[in-house]
C-alpha atoms as a PDB file:
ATOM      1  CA  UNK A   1      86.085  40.364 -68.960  1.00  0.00           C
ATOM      2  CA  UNK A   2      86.269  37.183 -71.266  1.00  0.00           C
ATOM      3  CA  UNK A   3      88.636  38.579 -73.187  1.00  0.00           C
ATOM      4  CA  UNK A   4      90.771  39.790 -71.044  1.00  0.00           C
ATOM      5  CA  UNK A   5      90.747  36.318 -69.104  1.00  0.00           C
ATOM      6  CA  UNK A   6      92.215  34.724 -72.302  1.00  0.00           C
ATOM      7  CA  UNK A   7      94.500  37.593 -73.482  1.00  0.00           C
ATOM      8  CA  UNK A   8      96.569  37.385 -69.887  1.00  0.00           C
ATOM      9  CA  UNK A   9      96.155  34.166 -69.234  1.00  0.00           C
ATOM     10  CA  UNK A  10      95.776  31.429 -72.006  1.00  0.00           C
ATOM     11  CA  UNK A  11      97.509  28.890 -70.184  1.00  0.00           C
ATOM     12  CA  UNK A  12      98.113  27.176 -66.573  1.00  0.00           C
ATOM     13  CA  UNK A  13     101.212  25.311 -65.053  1.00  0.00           C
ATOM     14  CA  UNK A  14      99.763  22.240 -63.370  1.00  0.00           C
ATOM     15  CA  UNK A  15     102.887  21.127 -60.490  1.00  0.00           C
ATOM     16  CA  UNK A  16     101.228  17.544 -60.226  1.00  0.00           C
ATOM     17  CA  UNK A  17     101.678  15.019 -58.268  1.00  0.00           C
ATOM     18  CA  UNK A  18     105.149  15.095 -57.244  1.00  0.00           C
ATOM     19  CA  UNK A  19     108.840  16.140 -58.714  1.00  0.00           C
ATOM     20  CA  UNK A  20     110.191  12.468 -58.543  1.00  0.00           C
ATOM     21  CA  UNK A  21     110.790  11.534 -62.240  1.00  0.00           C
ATOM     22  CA  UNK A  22     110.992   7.673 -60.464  1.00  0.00           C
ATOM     23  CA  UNK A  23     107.486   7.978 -58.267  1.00  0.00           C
ATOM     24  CA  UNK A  24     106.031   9.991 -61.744  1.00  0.00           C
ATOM     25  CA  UNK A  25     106.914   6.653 -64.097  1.00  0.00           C
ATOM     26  CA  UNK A  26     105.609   4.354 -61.377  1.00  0.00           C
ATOM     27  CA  UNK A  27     102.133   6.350 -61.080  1.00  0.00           C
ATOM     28  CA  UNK A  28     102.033   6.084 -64.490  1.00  0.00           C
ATOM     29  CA  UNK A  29     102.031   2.386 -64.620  1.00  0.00           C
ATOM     30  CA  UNK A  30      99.553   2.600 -61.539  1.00  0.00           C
ATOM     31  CA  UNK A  31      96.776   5.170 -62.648  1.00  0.00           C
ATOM     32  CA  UNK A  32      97.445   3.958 -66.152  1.00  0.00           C
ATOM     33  CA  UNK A  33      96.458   0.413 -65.011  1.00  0.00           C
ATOM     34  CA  UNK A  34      93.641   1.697 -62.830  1.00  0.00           C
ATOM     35  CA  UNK A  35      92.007   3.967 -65.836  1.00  0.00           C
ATOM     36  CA  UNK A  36      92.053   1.212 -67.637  1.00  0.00           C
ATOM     37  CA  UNK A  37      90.324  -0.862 -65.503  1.00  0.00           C
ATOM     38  CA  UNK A  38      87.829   1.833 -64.273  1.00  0.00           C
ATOM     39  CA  UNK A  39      86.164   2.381 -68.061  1.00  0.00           C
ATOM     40  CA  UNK A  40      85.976  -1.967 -68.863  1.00  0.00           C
ATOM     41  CA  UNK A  41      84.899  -2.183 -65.482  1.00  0.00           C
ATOM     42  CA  UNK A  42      82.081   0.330 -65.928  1.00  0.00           C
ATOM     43  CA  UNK A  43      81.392   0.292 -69.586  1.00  0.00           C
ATOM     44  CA  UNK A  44      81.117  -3.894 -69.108  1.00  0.00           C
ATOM     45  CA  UNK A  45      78.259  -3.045 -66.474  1.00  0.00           C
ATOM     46  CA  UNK A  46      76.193  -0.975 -68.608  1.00  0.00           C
ATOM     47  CA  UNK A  47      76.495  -3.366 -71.558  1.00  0.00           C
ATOM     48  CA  UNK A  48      75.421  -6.222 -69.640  1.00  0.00           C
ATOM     49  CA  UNK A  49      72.611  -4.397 -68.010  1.00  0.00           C
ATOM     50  CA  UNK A  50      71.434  -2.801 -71.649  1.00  0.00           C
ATOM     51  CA  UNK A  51      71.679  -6.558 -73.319  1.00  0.00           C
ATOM     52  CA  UNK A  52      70.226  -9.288 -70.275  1.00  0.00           C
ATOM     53  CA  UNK A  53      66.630  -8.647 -70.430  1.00  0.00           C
ATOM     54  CA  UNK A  54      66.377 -10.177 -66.699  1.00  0.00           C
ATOM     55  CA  UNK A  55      68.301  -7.091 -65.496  1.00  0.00           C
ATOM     56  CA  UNK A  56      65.770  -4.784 -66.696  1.00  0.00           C
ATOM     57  CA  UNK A  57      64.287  -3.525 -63.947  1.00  0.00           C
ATOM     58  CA  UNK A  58      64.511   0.117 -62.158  1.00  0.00           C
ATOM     59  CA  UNK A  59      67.110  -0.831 -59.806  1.00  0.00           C
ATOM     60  CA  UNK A  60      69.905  -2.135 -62.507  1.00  0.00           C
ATOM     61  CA  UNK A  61      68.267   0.898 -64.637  1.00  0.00           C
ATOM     62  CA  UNK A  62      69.741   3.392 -62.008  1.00  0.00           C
ATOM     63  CA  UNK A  63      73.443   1.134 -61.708  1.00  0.00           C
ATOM     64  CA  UNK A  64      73.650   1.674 -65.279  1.00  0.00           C
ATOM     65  CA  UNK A  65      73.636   5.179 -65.527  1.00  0.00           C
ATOM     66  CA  UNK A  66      75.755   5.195 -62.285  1.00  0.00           C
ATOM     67  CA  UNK A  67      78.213   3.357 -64.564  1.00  0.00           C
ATOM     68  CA  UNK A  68      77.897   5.450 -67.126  1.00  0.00           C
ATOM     69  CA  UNK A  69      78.403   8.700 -64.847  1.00  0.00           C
ATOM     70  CA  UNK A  70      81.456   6.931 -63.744  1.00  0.00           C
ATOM     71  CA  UNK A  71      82.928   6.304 -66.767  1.00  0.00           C
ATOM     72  CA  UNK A  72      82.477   9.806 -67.887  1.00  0.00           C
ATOM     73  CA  UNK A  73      83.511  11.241 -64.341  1.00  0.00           C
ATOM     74  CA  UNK A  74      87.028   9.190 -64.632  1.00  0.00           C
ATOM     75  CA  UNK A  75      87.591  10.764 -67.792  1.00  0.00           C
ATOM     76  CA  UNK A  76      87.194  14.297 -66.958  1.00  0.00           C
ATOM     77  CA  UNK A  77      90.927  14.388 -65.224  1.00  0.00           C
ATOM     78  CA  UNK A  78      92.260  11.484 -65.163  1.00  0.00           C
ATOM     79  CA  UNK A  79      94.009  11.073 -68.984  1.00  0.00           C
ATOM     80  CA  UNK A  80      95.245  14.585 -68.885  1.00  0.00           C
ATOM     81  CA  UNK A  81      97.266  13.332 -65.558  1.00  0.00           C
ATOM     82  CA  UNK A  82      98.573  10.543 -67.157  1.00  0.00           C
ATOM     83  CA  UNK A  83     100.048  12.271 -70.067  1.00  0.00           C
ATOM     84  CA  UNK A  84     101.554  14.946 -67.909  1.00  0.00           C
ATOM     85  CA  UNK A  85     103.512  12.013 -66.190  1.00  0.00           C
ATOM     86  CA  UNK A  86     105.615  11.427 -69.332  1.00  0.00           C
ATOM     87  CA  UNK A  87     106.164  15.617 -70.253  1.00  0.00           C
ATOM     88  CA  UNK A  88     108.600  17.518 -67.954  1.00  0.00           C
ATOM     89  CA  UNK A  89     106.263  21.298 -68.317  1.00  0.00           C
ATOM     90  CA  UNK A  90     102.717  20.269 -67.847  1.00  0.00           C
ATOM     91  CA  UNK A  91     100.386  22.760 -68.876  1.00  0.00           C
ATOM     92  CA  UNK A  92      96.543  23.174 -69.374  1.00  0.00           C
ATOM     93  CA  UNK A  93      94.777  25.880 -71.361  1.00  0.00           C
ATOM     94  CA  UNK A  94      92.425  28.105 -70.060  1.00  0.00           C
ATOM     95  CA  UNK A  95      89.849  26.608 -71.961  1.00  0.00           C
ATOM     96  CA  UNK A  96      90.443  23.043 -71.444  1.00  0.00           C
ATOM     97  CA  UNK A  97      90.987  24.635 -67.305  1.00  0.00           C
ATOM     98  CA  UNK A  98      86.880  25.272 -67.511  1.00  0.00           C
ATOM     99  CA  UNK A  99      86.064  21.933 -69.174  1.00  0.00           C
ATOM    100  CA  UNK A 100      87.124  20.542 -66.526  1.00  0.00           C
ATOM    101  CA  UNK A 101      85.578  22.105 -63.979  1.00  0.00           C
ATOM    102  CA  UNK A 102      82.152  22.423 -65.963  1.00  0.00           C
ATOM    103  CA  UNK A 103      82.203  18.704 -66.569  1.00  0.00           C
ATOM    104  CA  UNK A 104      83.665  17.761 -63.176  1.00  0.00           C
ATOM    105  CA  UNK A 105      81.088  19.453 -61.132  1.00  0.00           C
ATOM    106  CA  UNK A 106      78.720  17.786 -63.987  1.00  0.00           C
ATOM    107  CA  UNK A 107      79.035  14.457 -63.292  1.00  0.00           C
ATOM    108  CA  UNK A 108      79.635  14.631 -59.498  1.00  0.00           C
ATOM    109  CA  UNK A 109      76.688  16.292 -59.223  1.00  0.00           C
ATOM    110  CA  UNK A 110      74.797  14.392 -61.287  1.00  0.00           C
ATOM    111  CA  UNK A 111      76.031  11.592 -59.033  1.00  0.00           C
ATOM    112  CA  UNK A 112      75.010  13.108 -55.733  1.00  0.00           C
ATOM    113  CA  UNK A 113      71.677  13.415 -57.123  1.00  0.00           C
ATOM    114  CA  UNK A 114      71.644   9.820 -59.036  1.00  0.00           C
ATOM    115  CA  UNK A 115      73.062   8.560 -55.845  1.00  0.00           C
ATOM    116  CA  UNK A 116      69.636   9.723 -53.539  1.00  0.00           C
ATOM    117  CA  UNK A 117      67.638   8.324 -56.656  1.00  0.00           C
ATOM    118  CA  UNK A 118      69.241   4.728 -56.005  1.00  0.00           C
ATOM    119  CA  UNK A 119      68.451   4.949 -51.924  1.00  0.00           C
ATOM    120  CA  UNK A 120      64.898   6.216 -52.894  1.00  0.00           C
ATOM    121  CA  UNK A 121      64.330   2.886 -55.206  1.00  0.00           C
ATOM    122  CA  UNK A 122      65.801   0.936 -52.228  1.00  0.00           C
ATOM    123  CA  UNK A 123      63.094   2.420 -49.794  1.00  0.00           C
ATOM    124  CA  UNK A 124      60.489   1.716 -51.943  1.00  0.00           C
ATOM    125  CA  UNK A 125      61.431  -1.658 -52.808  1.00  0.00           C
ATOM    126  CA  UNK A 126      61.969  -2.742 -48.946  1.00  0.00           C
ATOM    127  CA  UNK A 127      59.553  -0.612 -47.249  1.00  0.00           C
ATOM    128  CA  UNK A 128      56.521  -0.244 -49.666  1.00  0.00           C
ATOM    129  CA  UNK A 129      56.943  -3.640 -51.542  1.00  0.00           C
ATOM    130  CA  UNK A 130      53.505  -4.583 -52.746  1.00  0.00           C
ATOM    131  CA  UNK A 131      53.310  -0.915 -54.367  1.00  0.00           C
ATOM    132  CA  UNK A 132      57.213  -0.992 -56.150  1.00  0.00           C
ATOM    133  CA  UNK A 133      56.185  -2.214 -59.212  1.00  0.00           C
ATOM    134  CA  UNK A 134      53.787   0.888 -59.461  1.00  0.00           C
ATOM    135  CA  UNK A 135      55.543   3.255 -57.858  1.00  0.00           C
ATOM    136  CA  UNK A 136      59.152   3.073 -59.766  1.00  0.00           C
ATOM    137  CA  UNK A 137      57.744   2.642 -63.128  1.00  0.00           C
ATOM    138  CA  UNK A 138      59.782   3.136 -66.485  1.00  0.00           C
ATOM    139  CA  UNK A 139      58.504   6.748 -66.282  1.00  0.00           C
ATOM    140  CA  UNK A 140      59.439   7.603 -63.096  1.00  0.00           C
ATOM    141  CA  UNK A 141      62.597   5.749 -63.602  1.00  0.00           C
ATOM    142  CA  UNK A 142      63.467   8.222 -66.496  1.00  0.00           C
ATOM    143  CA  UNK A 143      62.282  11.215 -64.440  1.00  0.00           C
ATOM    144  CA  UNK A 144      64.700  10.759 -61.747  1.00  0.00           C
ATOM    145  CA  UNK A 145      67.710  10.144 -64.296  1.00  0.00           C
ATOM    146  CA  UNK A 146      66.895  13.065 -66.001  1.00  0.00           C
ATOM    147  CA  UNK A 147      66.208  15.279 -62.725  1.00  0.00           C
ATOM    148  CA  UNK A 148      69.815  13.900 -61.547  1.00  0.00           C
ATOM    149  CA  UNK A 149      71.228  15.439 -65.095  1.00  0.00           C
ATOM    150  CA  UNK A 150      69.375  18.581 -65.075  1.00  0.00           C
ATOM    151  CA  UNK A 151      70.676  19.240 -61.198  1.00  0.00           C
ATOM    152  CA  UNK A 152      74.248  18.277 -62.180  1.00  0.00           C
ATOM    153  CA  UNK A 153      74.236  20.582 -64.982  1.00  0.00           C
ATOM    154  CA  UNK A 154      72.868  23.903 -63.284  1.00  0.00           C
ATOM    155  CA  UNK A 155      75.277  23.405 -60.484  1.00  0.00           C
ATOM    156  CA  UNK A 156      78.093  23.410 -62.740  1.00  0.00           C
ATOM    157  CA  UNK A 157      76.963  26.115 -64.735  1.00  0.00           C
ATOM    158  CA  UNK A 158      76.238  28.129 -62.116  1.00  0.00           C
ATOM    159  CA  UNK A 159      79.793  27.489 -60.761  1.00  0.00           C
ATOM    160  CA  UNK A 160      81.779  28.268 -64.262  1.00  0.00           C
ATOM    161  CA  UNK A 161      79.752  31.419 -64.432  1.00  0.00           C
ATOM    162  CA  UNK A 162      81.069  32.842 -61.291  1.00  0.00           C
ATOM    163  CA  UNK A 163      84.600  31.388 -62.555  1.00  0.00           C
ATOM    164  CA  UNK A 164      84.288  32.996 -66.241  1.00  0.00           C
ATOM    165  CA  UNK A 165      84.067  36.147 -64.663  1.00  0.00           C
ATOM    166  CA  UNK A 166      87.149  36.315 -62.251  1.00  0.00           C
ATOM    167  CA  UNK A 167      90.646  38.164 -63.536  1.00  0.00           C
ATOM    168  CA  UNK A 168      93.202  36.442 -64.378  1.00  0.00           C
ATOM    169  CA  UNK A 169      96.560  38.163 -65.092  1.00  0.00           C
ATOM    170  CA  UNK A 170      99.244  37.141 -62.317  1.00  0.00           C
ATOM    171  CA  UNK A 171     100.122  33.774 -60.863  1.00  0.00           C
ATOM    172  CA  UNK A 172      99.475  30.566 -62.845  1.00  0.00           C
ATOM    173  CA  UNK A 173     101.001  27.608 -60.933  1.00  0.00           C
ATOM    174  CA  UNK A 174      98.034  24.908 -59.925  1.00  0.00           C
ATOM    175  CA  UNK A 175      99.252  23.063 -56.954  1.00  0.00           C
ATOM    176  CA  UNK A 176      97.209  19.591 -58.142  1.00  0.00           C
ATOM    177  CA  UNK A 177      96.632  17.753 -61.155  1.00  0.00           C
ATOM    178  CA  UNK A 178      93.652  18.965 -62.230  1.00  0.00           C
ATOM    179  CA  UNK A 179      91.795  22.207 -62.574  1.00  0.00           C
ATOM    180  CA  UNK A 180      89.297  22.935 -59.420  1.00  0.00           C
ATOM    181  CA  UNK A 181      87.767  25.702 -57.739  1.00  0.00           C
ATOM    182  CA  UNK A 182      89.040  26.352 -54.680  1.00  0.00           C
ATOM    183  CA  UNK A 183      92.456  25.698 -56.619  1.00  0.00           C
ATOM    184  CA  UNK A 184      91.704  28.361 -59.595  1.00  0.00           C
ATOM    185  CA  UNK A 185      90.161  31.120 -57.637  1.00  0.00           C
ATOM    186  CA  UNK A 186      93.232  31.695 -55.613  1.00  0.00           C
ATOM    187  CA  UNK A 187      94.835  32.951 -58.923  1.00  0.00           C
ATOM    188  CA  UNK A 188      92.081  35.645 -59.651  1.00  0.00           C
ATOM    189  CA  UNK A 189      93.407  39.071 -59.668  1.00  0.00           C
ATOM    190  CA  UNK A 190      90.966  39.792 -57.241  1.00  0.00           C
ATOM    191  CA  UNK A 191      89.881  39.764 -53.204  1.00  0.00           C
ATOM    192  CA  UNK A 192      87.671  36.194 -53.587  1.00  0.00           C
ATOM    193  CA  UNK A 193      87.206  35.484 -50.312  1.00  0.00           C
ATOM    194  CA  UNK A 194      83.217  36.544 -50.290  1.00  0.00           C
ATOM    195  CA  UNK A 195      83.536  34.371 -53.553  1.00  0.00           C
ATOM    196  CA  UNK A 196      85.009  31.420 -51.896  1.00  0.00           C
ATOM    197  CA  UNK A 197      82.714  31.179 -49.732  1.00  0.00           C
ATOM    198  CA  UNK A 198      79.922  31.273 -52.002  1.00  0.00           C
ATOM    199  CA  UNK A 199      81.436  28.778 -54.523  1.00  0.00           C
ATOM    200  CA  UNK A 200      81.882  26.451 -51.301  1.00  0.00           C
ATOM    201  CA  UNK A 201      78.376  27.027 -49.828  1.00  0.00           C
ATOM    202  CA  UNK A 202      77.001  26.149 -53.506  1.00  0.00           C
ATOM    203  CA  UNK A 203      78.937  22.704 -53.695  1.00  0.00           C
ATOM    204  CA  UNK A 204      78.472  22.316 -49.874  1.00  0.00           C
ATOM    205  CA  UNK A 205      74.463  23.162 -49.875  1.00  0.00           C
ATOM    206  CA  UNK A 206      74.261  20.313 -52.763  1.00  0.00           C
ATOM    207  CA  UNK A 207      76.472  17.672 -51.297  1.00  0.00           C
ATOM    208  CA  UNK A 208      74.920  18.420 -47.801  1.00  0.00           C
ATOM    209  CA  UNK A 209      71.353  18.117 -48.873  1.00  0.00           C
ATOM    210  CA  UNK A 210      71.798  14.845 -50.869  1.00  0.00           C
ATOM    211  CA  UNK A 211      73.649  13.315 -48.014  1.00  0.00           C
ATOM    212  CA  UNK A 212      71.135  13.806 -45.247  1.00  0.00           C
ATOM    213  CA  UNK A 213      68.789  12.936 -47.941  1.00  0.00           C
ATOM    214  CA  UNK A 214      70.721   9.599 -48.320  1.00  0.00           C
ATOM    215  CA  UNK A 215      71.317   9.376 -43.942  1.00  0.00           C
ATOM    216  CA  UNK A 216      67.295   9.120 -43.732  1.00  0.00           C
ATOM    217  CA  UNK A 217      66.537   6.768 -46.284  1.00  0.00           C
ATOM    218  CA  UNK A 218      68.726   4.231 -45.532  1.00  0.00           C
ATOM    219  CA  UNK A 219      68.084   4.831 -41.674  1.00  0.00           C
ATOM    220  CA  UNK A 220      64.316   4.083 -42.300  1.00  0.00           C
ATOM    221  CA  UNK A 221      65.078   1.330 -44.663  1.00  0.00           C
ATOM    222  CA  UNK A 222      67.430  -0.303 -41.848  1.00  0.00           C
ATOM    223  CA  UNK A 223      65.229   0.313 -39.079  1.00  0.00           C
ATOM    224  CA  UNK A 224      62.508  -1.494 -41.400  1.00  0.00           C
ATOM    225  CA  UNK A 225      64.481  -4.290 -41.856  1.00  0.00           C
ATOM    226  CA  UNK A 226      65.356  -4.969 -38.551  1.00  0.00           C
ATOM    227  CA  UNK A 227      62.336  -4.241 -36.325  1.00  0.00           C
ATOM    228  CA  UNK A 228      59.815  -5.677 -39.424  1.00  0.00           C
ATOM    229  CA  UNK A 229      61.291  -8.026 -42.172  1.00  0.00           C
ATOM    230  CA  UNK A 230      62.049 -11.327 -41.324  1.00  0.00           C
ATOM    231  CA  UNK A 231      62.351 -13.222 -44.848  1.00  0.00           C
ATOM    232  CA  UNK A 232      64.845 -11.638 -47.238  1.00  0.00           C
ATOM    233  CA  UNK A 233      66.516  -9.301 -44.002  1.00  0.00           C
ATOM    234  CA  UNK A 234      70.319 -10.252 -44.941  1.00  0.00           C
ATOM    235  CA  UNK A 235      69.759  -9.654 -48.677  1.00  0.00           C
ATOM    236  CA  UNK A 236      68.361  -6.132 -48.072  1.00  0.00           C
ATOM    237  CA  UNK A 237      70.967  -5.491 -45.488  1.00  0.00           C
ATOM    238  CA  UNK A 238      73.779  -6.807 -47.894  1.00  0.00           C
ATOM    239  CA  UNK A 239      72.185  -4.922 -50.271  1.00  0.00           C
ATOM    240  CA  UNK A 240      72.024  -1.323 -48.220  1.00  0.00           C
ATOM    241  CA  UNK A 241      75.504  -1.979 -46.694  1.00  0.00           C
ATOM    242  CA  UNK A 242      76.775  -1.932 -50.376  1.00  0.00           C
ATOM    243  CA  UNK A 243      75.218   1.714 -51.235  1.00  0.00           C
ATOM    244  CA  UNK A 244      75.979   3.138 -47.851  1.00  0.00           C
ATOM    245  CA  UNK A 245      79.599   1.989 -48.507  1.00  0.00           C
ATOM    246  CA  UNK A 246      79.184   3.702 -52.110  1.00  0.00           C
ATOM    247  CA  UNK A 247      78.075   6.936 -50.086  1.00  0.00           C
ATOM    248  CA  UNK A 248      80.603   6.938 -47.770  1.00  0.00           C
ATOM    249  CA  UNK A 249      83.647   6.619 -50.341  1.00  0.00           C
ATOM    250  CA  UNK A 250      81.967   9.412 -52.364  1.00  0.00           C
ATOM    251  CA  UNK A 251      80.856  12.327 -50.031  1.00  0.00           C
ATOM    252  CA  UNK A 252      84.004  11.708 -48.084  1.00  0.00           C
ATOM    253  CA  UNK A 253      86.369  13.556 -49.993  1.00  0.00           C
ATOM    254  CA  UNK A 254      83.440  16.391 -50.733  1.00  0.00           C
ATOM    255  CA  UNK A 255      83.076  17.474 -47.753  1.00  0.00           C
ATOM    256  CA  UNK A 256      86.905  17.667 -46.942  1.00  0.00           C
ATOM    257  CA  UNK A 257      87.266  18.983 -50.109  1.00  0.00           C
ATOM    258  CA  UNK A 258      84.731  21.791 -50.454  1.00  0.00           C
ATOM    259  CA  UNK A 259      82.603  22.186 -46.729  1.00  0.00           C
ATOM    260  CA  UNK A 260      85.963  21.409 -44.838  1.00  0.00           C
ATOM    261  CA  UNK A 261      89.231  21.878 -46.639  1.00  0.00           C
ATOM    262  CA  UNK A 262      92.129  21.165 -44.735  1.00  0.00           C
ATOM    263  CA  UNK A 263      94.473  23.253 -46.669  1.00  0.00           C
ATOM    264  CA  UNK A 264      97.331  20.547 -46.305  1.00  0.00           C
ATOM    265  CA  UNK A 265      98.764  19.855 -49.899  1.00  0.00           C
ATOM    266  CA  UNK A 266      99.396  16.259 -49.244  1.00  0.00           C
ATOM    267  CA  UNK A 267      95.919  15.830 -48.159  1.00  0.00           C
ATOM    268  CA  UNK A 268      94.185  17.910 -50.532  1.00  0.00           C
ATOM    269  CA  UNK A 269      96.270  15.853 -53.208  1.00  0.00           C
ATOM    270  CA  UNK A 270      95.440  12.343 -52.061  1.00  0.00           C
ATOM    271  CA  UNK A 271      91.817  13.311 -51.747  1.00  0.00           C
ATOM    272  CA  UNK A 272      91.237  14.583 -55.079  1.00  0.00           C
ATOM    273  CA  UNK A 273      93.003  11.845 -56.511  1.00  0.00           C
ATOM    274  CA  UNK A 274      90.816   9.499 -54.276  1.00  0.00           C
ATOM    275  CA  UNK A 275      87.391  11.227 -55.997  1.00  0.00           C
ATOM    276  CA  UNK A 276      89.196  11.371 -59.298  1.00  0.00           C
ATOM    277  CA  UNK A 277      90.196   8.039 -59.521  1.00  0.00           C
ATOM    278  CA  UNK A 278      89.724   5.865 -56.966  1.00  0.00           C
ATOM    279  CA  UNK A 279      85.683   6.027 -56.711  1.00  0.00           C
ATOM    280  CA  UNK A 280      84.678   5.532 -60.167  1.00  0.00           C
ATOM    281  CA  UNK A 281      87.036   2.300 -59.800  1.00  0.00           C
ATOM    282  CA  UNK A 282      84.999   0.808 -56.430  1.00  0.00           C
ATOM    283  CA  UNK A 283      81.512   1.848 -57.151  1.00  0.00           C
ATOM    284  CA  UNK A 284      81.023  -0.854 -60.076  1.00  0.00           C
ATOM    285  CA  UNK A 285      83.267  -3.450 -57.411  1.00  0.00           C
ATOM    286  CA  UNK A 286      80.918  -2.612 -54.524  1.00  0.00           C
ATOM    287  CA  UNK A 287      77.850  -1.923 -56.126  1.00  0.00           C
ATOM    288  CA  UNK A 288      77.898  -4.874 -58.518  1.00  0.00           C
ATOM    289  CA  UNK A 289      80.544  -7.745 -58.469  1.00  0.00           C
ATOM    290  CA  UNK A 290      78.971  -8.573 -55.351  1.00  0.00           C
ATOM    291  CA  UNK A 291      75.346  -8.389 -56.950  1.00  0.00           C
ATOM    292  CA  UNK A 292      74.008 -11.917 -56.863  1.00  0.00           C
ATOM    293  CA  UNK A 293      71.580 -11.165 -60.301  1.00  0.00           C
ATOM    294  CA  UNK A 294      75.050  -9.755 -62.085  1.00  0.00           C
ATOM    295  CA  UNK A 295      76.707 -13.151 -61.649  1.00  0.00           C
ATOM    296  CA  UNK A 296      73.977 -15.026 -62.550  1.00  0.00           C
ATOM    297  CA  UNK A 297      73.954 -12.596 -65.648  1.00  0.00           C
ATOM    298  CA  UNK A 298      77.524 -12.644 -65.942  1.00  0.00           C
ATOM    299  CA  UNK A 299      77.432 -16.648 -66.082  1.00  0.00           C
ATOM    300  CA  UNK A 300      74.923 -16.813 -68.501  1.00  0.00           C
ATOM    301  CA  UNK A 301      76.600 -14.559 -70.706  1.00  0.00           C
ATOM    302  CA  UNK A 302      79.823 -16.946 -70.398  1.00  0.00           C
ATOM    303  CA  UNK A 303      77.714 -20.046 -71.154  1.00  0.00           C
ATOM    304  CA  UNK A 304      76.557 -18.489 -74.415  1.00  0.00           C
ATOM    305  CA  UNK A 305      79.737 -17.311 -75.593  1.00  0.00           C
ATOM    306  CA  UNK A 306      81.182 -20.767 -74.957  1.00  0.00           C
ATOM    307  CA  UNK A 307      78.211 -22.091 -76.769  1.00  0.00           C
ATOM    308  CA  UNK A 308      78.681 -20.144 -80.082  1.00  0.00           C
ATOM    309  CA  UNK A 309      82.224 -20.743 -79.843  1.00  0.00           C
ATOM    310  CA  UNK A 310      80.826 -24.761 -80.187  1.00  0.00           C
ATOM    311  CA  UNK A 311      78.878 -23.839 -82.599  1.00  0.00           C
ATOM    312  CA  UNK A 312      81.214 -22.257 -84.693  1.00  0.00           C
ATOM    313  CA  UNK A 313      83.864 -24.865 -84.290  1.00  0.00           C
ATOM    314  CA  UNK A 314      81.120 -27.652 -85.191  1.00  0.00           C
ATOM    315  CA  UNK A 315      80.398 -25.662 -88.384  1.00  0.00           C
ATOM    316  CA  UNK A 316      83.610 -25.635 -89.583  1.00  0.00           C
ATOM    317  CA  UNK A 317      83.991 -29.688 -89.506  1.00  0.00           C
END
C-alpha cells in the first residue's frame, strides 16, 4: 500500500495562506520576524536555565524543556511556510507531508502531557509544601519529562500509521500551509469518514484528558490559595494565572481544530497558524519574562557580561 502511496502521489500542492502576492511579501516579513523571535526567545530560556545554578530546581527544569518543545514545535511548519511565500507553486513531498504530521503531533503532544507535568509541580509546591522538596525530586523530575516524550511519540505514531495506510491517487490540493490530518485524509481514495472520526477521537481523547487533568489541578491549587494561604497568596496566584493563560492559548485551537472543527477555511487557517506560530512565541513571554527569579537571573547574567567586558578592556591597557 506504501508503494502505491508514493508511486501516485509523490507530491502535494499546498494553496497557503492567501493568493495576494502583496499580503504573501508582507507575511513574510511578519512570520519571518516572529520565527525569529520564537527560537532566541526560547533557545535564550533554556540556556539561561541550563547555565544559572539558582534556577535549578524542578519547576525551571520543566520551563526548560517546555522551551525546548517549543522551539522544536515552531520548526515543524513554520520555515517551510516561509519559503513558500517567495515561490509561486508551493509543493511538499509525500514524505516531508508525514514528517510533519509525525513530528507535529510529537511535540504537541508531548506538550499536552509536559503541560499537566508543570500544573502537577505547581500543586505540590502550593498545596503539599513541606513535602516538595521530596516529592519532585531530580528523579521524578526526569520521569515525568520522559513520560511526556514517550506519550507524545505513541500518539503520533499511532496517527501516521493509520495515515501510511490510506490511498492516495486523486486530488492533491491542501487548503493550509501545512500538512494535517483532518486536511490529508480528505484526499484518500477512500470512504474515511469511520477514519475521521477515529483520528479525531485519538487527538480529542488526549487533549481532553490532559485538559481536565489541568481544570482540577489548578482548581484545587486556587481554592488552596484562597480559602488557606495567606503569606505568598499573590505570588502563587500570579504564578497559576500565568500557566492557566499558557493552557488556554494552547488547547484552544485543539479543540476547534480536532474535537470541534468548524470547517470554515478562514477559521481553520487562522487557527492553525495561531498553534503553529503564535503559541510557541507567548509561552516563553507568559511563562517567563514575567518570572521574578528569570530577571533576577537575567540581571545577573548582564552584570557579568558587563564585568568581563571591564575586564577585558582593563587588560588591554
Amino acid at each position: 500500500m506504501e508503494e502505491v502511496n508514493q508511486s501516485v502521489v509523490s507530491k502535494f500542492i499546498i494553496l497557503g495562506l492567501c493568493d495576494s502576492w502583496e499580503l504573501q511579501g508582507f507575511f513574510l516579513a511578519i512570520f519571518s520576524s516572529l520565527y525569529l523571535i520564537t527560537i532566541l526567545g526560547n533557545a535564550f530560556i533554556v540556556v539561561i536555565i541550563i547555565t544559572d545554578s539558582h534556577l535549578h530546581l524542578p519547576m525551571y527544569f520543566l520551563l526548560a524543556n517546555l522551551s525546548f518543545i517549543d522551539l522544536c514545535l515552531s520548526s515543524v511548519t513554520t520555515p517551510k511556510m516561509i519559503t513558500d511565500f517567495v515561490k509561486e507553486k508551493k509543493t511538499i513531498s509525500f514524505g516531508g507531508c508525514m514528517c510533519q504530521i509525525f513530528f507535529g503531533h510529537f511535540f504537541g503532544g508531548g506538550e499536552m502531557v509536559l503541560l499537566v507535568s508543570m500544573a502537577y509541580d505547581r500543586y505540590v509546591a502550593i498545596c503539599k509544601p513541606l513535602h516538595y522538596c521530596t516529592i519532585m525530586n531530580i528523579h521524578k523530575c526526569i520521569g515525568l519529562v520522559m513520560t511526556s516524550w514517550i506519550i507524545g511519540f505513541v500518539h503520533s505514531i499511532s496517527q501516521l500509521v493509520i495515515i501510511l495506510k490510506l490511498p492516495f491517487c486523486g486530488p492533491r490540493e491542501l487548503d493550509s500551509f501545512f500538512c494535517d490530518i483532518p486536511l490529508v485524509i480528505k484526499l484518500a481514495c477512500m470512504e474515511t469518514t469511520i477514519l475521521e472520526i477515529l483520528i479525531n477521537a485519538d487527538s480529542g481523547v488526549l487533549a481532553t484528558l490532559c485538559f481536565i487533568l489541568l481544570l482540577i489541578s489548578y482548581s484545587h491549587i486556587l481554592f488552596t490559595v484562597c480559602f488557606y494561604s495567606k503569606s505568598g497568596s499573590s505570588k502563587a496566584l500570579s504564578t497559576c494565572t500565568a500557566h492557566i493563560t499558557v493552557v488556554v492559548i494552547f488547547f484552544g485551537p485543539c479543540i476547534f481544530i480536532y474535537l470541534w472543527p468548524v470547517s470554515i477555511t478562514w477559521v481553520d487557517k487562522f487557527l492553525a497558524v495561531f498553534y503553529a506560530v503564535i503559541t510557541p512565541l507567548l509561552n516563553p513571554a507568559i511563562y517567563t519574562f514575567r518570572n521574578k527569579e528569570i530577571k533576577i537571573s537575567m540581571r545577573r547574567l548582564k552584570c557579568q557580561h558587563l564585568n568581563f567586558s571591564d575586564y577585558f578592556r582593563d587588560s588591554q591597557y
